[in-house]
N, C-alpha and C. Protein backbone atom coordinates (compact mmCIF):
# COMPACT_ATOMS: atom_id res chain seq x y z
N UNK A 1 12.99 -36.80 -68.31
CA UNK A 1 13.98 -37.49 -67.53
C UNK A 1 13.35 -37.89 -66.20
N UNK A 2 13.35 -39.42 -65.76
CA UNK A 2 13.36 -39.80 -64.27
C UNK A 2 14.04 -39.04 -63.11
N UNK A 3 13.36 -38.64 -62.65
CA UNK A 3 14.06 -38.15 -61.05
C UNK A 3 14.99 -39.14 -60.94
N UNK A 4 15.38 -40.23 -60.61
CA UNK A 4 16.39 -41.10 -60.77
C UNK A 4 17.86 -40.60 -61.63
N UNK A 5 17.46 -40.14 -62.88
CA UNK A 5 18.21 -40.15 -64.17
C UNK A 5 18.72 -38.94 -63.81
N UNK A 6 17.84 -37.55 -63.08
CA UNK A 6 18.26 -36.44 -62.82
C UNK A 6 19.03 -36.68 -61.56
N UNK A 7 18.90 -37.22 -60.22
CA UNK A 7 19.82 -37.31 -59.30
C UNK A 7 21.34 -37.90 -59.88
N UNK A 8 20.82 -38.88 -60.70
CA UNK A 8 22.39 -39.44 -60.87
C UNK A 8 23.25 -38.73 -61.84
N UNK A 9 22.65 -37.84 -62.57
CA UNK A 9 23.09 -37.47 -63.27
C UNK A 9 24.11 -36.26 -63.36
N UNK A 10 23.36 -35.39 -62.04
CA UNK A 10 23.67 -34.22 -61.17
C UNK A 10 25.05 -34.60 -60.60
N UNK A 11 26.20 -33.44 -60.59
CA UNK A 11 27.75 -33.64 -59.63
C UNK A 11 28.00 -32.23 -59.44
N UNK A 12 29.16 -32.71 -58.35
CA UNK A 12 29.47 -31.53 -58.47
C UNK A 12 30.64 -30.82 -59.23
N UNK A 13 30.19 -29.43 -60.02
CA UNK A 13 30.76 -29.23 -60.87
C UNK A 13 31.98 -28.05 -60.45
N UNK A 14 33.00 -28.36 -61.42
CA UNK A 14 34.24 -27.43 -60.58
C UNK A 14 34.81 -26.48 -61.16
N UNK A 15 34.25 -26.36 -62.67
CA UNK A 15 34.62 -25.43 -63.43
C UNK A 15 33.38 -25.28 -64.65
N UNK A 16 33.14 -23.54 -64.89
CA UNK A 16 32.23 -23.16 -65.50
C UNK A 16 33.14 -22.38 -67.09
N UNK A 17 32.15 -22.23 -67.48
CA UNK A 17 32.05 -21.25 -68.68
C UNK A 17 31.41 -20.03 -67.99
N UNK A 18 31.91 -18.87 -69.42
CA UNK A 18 31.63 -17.24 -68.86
C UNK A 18 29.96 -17.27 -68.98
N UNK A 19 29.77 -18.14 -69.69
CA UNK A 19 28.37 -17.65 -69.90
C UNK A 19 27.45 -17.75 -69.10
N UNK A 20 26.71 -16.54 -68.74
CA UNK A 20 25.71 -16.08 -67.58
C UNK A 20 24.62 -17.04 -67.72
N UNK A 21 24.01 -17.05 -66.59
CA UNK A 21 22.71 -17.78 -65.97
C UNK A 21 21.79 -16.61 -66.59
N UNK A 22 20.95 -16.78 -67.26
CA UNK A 22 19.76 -15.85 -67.94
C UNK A 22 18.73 -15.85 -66.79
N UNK A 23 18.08 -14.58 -66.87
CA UNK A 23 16.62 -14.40 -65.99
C UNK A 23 16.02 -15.27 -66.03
N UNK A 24 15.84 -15.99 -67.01
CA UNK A 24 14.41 -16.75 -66.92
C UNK A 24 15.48 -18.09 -66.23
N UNK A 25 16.30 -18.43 -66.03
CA UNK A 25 16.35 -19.42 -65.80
C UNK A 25 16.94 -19.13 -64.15
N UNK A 26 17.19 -18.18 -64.04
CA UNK A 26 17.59 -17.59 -62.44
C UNK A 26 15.95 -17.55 -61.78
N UNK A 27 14.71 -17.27 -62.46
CA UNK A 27 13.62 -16.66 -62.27
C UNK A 27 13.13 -18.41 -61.36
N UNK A 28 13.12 -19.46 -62.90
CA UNK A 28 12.66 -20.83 -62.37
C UNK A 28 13.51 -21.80 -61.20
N UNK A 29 14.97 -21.12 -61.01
CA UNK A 29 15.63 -21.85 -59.63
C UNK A 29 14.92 -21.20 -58.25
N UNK A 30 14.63 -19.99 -58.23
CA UNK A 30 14.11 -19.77 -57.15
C UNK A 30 12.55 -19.99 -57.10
N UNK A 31 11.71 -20.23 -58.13
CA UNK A 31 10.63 -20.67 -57.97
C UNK A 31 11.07 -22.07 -56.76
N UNK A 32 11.64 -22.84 -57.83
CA UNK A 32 11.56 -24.09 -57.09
C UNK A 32 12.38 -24.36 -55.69
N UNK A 33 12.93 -23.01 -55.03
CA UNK A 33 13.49 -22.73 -53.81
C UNK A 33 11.89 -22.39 -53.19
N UNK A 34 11.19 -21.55 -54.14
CA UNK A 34 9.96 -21.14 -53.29
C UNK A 34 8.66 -21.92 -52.64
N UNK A 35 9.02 -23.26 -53.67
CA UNK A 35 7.95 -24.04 -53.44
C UNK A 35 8.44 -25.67 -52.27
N UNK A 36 9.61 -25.32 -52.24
CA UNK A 36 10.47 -26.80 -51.31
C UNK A 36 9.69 -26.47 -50.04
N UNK A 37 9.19 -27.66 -49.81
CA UNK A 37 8.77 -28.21 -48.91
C UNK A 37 9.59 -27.97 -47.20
N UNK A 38 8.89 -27.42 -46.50
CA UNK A 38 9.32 -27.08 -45.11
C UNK A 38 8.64 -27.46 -43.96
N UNK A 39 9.32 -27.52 -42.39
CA UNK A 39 8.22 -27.81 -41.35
C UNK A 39 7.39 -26.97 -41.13
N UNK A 40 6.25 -27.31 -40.99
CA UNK A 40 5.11 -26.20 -40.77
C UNK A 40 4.82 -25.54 -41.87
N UNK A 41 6.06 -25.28 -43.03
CA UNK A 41 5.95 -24.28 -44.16
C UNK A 41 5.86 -23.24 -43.33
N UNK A 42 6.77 -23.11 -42.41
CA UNK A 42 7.47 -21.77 -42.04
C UNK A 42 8.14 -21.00 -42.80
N UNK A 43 9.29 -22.11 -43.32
CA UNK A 43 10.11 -21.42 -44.92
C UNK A 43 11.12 -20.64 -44.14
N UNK A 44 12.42 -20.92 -42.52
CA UNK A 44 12.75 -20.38 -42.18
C UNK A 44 13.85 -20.33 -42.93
N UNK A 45 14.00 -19.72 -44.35
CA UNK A 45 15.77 -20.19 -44.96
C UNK A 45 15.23 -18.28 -45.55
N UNK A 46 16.45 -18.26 -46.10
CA UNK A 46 17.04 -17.17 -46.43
C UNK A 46 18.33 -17.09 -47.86
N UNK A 47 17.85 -16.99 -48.75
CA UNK A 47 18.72 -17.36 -49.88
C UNK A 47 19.38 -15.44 -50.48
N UNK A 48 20.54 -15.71 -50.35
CA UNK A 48 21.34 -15.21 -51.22
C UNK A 48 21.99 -14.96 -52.60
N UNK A 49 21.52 -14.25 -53.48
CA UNK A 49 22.02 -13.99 -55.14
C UNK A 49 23.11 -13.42 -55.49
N UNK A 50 24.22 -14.13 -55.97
CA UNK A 50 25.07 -12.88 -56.15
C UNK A 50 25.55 -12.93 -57.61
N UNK A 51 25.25 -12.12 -58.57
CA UNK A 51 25.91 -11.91 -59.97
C UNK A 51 26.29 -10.76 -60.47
N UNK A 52 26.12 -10.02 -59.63
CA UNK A 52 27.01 -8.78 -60.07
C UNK A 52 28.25 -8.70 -59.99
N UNK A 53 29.06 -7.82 -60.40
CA UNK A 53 30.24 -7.96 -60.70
C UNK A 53 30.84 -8.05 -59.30
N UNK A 54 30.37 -6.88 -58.37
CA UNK A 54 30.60 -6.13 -57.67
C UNK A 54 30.36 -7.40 -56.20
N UNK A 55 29.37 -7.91 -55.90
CA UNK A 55 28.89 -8.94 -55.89
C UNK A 55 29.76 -10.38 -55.48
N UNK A 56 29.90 -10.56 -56.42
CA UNK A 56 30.82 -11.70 -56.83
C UNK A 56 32.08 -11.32 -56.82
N UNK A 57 32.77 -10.28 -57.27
CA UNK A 57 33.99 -10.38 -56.28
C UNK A 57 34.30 -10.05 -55.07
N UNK A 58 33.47 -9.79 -54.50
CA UNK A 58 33.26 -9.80 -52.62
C UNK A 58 33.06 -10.84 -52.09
N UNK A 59 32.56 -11.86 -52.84
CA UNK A 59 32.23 -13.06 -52.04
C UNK A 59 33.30 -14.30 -52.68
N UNK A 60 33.94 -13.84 -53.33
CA UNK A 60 34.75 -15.02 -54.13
C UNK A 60 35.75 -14.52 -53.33
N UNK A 61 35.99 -13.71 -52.16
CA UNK A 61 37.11 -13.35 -51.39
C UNK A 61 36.75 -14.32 -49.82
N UNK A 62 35.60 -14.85 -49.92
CA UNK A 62 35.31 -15.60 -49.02
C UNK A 62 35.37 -16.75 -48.94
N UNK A 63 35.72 -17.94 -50.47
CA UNK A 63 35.75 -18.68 -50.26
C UNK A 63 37.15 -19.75 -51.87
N UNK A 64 37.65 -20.22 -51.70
CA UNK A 64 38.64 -20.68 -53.08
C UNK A 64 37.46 -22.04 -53.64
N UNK A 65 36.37 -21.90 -53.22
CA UNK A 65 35.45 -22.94 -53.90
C UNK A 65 34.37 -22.11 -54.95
N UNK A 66 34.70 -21.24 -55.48
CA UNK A 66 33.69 -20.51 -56.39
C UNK A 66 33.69 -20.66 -57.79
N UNK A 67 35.24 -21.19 -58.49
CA UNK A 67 35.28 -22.02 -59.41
C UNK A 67 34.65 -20.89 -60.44
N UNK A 68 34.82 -19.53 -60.45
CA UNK A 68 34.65 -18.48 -61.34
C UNK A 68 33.14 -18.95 -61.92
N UNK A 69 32.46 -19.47 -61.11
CA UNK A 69 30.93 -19.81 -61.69
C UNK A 69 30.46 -18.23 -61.73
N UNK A 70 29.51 -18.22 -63.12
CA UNK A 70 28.92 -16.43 -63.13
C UNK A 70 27.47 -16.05 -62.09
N UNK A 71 27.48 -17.37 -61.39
CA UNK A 71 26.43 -16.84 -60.46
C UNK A 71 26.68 -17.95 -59.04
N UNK A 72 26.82 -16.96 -57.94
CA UNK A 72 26.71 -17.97 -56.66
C UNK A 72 25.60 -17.53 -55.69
N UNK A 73 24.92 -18.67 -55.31
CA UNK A 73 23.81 -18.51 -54.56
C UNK A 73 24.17 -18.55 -53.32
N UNK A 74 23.66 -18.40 -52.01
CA UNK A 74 23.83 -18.55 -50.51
C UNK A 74 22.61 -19.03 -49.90
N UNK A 75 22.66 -20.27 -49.49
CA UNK A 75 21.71 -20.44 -48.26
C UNK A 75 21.65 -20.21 -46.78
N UNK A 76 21.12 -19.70 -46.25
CA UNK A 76 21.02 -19.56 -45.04
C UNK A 76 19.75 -19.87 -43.89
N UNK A 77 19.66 -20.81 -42.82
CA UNK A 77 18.97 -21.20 -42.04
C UNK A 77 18.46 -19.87 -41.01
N UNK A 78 17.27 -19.82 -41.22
CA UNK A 78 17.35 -18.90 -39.14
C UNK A 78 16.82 -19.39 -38.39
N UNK A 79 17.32 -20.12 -37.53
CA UNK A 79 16.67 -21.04 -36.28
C UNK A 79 15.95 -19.97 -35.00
N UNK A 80 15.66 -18.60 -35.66
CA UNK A 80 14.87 -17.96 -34.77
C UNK A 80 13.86 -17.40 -35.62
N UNK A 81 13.38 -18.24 -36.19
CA UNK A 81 12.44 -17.51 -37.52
C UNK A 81 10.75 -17.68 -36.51
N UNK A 82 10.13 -16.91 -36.61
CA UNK A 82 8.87 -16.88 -35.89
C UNK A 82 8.05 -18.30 -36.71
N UNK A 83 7.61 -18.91 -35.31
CA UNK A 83 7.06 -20.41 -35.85
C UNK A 83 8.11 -21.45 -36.44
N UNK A 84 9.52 -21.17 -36.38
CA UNK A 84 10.23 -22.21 -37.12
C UNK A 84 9.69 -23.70 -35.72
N UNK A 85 9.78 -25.09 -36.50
CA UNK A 85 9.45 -26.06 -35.88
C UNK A 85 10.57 -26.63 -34.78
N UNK A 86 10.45 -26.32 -33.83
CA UNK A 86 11.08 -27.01 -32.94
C UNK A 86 10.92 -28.60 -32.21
N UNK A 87 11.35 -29.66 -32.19
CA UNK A 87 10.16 -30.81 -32.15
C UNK A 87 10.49 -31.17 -30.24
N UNK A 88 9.33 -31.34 -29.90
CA UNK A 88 9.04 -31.25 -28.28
C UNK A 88 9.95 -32.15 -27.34
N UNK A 89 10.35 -33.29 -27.99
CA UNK A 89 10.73 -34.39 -27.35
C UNK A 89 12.23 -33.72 -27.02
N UNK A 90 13.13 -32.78 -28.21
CA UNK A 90 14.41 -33.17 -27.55
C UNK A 90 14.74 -31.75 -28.26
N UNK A 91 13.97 -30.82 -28.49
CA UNK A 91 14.49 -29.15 -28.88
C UNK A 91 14.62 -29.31 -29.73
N UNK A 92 15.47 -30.21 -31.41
CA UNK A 92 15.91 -30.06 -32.15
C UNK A 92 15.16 -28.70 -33.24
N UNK A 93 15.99 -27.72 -33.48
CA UNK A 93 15.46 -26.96 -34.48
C UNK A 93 15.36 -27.25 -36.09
N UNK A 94 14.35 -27.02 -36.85
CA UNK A 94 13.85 -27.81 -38.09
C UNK A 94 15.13 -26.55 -38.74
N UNK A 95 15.08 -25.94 -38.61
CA UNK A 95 15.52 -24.95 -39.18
C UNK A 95 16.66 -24.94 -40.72
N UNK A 96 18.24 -25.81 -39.86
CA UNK A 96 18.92 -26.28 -41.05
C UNK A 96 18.65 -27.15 -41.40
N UNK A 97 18.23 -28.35 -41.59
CA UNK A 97 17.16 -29.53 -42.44
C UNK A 97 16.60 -28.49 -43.60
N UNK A 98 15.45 -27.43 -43.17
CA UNK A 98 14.78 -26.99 -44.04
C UNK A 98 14.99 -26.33 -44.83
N UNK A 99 16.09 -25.21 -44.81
CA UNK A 99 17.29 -24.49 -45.74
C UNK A 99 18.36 -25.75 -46.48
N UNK A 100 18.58 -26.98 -45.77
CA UNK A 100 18.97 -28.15 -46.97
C UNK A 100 17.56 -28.45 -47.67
N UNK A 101 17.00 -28.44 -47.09
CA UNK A 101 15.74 -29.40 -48.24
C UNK A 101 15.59 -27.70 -49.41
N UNK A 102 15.60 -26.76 -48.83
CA UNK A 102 15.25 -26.04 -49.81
C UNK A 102 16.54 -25.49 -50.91
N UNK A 103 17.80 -26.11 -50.46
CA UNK A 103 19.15 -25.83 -51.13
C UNK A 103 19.12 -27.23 -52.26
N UNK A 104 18.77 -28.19 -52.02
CA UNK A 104 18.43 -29.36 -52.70
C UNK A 104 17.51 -29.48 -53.77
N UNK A 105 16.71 -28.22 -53.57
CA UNK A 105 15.44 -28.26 -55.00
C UNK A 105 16.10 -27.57 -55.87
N UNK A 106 17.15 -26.24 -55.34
CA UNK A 106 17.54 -25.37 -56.23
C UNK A 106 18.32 -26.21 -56.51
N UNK A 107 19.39 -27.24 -56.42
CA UNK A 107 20.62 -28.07 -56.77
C UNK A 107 19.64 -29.04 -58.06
N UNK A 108 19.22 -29.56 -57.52
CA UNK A 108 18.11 -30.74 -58.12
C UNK A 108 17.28 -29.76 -59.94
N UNK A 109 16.75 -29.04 -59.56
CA UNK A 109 16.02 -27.51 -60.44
C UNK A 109 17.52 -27.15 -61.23
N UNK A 110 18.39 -27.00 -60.99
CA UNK A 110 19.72 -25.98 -61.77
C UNK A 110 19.37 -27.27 -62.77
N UNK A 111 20.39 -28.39 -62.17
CA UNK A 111 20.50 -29.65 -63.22
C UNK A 111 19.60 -29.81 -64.12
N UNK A 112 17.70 -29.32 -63.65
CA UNK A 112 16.75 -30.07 -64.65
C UNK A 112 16.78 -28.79 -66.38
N UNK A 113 17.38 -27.96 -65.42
CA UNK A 113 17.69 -26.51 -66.75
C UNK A 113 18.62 -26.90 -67.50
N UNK A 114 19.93 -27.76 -67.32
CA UNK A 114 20.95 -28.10 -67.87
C UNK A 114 21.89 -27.07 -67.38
N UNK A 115 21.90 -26.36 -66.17
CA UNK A 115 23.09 -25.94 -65.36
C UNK A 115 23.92 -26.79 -64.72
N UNK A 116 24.74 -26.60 -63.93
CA UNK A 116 25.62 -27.25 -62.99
C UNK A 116 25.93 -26.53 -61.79
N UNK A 117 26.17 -27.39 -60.71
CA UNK A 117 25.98 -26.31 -59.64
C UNK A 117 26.96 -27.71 -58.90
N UNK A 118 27.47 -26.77 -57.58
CA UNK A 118 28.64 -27.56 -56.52
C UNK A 118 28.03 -27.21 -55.46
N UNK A 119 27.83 -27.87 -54.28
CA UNK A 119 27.57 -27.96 -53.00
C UNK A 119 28.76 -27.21 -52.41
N UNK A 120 28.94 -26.24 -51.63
CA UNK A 120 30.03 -25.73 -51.30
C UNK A 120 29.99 -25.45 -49.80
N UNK A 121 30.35 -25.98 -48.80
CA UNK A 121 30.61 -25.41 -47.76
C UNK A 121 31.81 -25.30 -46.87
N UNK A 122 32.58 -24.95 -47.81
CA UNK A 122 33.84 -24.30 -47.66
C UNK A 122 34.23 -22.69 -47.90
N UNK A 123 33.76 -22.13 -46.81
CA UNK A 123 33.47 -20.89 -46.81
C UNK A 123 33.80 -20.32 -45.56
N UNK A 124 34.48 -18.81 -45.42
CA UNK A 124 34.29 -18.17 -44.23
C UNK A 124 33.43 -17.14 -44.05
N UNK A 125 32.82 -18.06 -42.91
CA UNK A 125 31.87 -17.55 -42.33
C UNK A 125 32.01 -16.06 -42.10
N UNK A 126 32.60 -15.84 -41.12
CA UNK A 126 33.11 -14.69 -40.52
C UNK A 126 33.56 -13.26 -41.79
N UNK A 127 33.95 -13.74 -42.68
CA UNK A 127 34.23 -13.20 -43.82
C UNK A 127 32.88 -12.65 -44.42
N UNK A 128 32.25 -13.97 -44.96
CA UNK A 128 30.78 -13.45 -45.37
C UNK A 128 30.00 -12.68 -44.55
N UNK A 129 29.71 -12.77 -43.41
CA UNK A 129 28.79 -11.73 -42.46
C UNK A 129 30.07 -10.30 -42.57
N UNK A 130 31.17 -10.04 -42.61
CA UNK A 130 31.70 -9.15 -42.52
C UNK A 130 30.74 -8.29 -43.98
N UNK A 131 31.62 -8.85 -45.15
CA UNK A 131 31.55 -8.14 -46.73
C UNK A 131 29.64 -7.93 -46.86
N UNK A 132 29.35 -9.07 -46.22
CA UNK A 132 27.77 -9.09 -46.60
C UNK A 132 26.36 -9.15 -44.89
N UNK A 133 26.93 -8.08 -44.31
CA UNK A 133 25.86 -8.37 -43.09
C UNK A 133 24.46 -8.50 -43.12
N UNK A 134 24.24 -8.89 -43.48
CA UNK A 134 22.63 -9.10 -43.90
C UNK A 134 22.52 -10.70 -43.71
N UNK A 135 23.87 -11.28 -43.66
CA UNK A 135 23.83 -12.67 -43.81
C UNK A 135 24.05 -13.22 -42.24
N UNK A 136 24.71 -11.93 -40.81
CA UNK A 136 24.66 -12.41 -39.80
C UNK A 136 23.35 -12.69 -39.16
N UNK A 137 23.42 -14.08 -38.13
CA UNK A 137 22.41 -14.48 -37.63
C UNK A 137 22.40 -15.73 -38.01
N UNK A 138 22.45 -15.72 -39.59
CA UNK A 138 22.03 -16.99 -39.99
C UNK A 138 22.66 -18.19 -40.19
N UNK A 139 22.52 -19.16 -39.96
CA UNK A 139 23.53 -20.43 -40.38
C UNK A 139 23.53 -20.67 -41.77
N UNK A 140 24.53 -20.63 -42.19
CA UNK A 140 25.04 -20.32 -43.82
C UNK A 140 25.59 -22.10 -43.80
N UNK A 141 24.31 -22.41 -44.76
CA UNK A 141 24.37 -24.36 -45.04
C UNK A 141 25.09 -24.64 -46.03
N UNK A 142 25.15 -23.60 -47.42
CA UNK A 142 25.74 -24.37 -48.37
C UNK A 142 25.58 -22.87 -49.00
N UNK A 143 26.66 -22.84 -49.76
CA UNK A 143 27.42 -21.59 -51.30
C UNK A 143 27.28 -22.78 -52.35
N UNK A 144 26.33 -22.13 -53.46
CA UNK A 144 26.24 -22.91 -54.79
C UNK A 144 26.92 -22.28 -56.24
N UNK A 145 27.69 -22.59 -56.50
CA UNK A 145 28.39 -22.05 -57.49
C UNK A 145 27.38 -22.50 -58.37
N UNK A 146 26.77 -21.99 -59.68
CA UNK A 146 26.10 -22.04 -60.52
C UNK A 146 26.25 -21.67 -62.13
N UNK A 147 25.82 -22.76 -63.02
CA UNK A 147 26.45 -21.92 -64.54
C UNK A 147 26.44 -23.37 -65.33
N UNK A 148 26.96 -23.26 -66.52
CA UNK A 148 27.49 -24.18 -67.50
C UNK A 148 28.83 -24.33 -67.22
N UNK A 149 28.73 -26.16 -67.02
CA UNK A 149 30.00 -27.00 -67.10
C UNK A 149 31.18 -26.11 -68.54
N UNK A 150 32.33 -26.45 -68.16
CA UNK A 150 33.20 -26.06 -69.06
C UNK A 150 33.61 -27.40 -69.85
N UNK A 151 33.25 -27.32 -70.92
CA UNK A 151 33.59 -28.77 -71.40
C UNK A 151 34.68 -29.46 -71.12
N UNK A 152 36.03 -28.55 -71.16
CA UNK A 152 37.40 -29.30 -71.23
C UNK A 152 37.51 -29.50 -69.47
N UNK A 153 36.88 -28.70 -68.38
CA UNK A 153 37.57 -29.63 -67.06
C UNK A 153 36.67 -29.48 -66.32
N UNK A 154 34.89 -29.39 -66.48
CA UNK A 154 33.70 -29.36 -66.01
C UNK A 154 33.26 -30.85 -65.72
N UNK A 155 33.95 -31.70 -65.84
CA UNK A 155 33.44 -33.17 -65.54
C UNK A 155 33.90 -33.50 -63.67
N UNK A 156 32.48 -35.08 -63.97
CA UNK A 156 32.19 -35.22 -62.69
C UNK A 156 34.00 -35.66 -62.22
N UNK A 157 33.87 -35.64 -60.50
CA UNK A 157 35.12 -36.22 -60.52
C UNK A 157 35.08 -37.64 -60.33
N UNK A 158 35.88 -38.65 -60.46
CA UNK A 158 35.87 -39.89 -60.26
C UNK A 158 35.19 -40.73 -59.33
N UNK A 159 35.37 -40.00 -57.79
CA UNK A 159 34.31 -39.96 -56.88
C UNK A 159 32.58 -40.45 -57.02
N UNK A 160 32.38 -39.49 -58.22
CA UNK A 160 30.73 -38.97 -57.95
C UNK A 160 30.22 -40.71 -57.83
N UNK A 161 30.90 -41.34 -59.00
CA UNK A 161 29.64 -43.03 -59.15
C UNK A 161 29.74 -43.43 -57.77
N UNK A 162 30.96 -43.40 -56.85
CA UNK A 162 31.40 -44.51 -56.01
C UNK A 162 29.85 -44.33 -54.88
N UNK A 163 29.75 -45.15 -54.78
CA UNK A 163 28.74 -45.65 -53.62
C UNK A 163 28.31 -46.72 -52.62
N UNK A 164 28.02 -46.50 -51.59
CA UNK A 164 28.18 -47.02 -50.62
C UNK A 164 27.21 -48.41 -50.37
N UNK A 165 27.61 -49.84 -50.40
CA UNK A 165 26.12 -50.31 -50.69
C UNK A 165 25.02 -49.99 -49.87
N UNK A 166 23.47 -50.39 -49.97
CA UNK A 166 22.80 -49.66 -49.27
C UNK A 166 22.61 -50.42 -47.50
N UNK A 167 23.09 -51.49 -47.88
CA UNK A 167 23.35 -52.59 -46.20
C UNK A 167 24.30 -52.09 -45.60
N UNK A 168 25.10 -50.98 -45.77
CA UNK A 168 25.89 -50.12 -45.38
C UNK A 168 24.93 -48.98 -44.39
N UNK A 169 24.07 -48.86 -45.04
CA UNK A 169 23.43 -47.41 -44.12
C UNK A 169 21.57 -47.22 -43.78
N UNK A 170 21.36 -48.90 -44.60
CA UNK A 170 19.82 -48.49 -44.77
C UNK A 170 19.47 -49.65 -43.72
N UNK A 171 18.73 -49.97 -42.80
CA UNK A 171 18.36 -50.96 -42.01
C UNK A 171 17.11 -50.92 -41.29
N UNK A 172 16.31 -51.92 -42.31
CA UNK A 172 14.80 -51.74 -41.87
C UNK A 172 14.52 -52.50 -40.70
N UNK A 173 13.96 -51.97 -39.80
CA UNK A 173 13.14 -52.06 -38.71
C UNK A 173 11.83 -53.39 -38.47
């Protein structure tokens, strides 16, 4: 499949089946979390697993976007990560850019397995650092619900084709 064929193909999904995300295929999403491209390749992100039972219903108390997927991931930025890129001209920290670029391989990677996964950042914060402190500090970019579409109400929503033309947002210089 074209990278093309895989972006377009990819949505977000809102309802799963019970059936678990297997090791090997939990093993190759975080490869390709491990290898996304960062500033400096500092790698200031911080990813979260949750499939335990125990797990997952602690964190499905944090957010009504979890869509009973059997595995949700967490990204998290640390904009105080030793060497994260700061750029000189105007402070900006690389930091959440680089926890999206590296939440985007695992999104991009689920799909090339034939998973489905939702962008989620509809979440409390405050909630999650409570149930899960390990997660304060960090800027929490995106919750990925993860798993197999449910056939009967796992489809894209109507939304996903609509698009914006590109003289709308692209303007070369």
């Amino acid at each position: 499949m074209s990278f093309l064929d895989l972006a377009s193909s990819r949505y977000s999904c809102r309802a799963f089946t019970d059936e678990p995300v297997t090791q090997d295929e939990l093993d190759q999403l975080l490869e390709a979390v491990r290898v996304a491209p960062t500033a400096k390749n500092t790698q200031p992100v911080k990813v979260w697993v949750f499939r335990s039972d125990g797990a997952l219903e602690k964190i499905r108390t944090c957010t009504r976007c979890h869509f009973d997927a059997p595995l949700l991931v967490l990204f998290g930025a640390d904009s105080n990560a030793e060497g994260v890129f700061v750029r000189p001209s105007d402070g900006q920290n690389a930091a959440i850019g680089d926890a999206t670029i590296v939440a985007t391989h695992y999104m991009l990677e689920a799909k090339d397995l034939g998973l489905d996964t939702c962008w989620v950042g509809f979440f409390d914060t405050p909630a999650i650092n409570e149930a899960f402190p390990q997660t304060a500090g960090y800027d929490l970019v995106g919750l990925f619900p993860t798993g197999h579409a449910a056939p009967e109400k796992g489809d894209p929503s109507p939304r996903h084709t609509q698009r914006k033309a590109l003289s709308e947002y692209v303007e070369e210089l």
